[in-house]
Protein backbone atom coordinates (compact mmCIF):
# COMPACT_ATOMS: atom_id res chain seq x y z
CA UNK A 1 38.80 50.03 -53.11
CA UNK A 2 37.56 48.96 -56.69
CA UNK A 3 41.13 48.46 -57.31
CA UNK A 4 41.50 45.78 -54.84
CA UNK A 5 38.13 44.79 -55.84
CA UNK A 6 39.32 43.87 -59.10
CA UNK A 7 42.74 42.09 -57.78
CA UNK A 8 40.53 39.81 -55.55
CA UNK A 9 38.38 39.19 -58.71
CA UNK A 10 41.16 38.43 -61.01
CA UNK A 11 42.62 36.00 -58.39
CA UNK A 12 40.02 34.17 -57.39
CA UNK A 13 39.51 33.67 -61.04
CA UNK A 14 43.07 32.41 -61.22
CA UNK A 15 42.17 30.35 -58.98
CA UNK A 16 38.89 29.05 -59.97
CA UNK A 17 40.60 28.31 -63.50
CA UNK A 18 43.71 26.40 -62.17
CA UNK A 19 41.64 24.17 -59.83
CA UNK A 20 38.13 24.18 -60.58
CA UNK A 21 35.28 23.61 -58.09
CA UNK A 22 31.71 24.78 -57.66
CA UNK A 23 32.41 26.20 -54.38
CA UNK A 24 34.72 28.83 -56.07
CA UNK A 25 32.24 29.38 -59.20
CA UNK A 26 29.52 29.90 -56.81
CA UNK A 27 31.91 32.76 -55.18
CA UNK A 28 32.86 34.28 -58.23
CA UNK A 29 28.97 34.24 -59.21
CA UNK A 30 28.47 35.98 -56.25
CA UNK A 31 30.89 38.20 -56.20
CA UNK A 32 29.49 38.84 -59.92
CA UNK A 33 26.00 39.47 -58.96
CA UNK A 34 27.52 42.08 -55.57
CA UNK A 35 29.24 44.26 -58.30
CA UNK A 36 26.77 44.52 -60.90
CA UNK A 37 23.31 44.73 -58.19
C-alpha cells in the first residue's frame, strides 16, 4: 500500500514537473498534507 503510495506520488510529480499546472500542485499538496496529517 505505501509502496504504491509512493509510485503514485513520484508520478504525479513527474507529471506535475513535465507539464506544470496548479490543478496538479494543488493535488500533490494534497496528497502532501493526507500523508503527513
Amino acid at each position: 500500500m505505501i509502496d504504491t503510495c509512493a509510485q503514485l506520488f513520484h508520478a504525479r510529480r513527474n507529471m506535475m514537473l513535465n507539464q506544470f499546472s496548479k490543478a496538479d500542485a494543488t493535488s500533490i499538496q494534497v496528497i502532501i498534507g493526507l500523508l503527513f496529517l
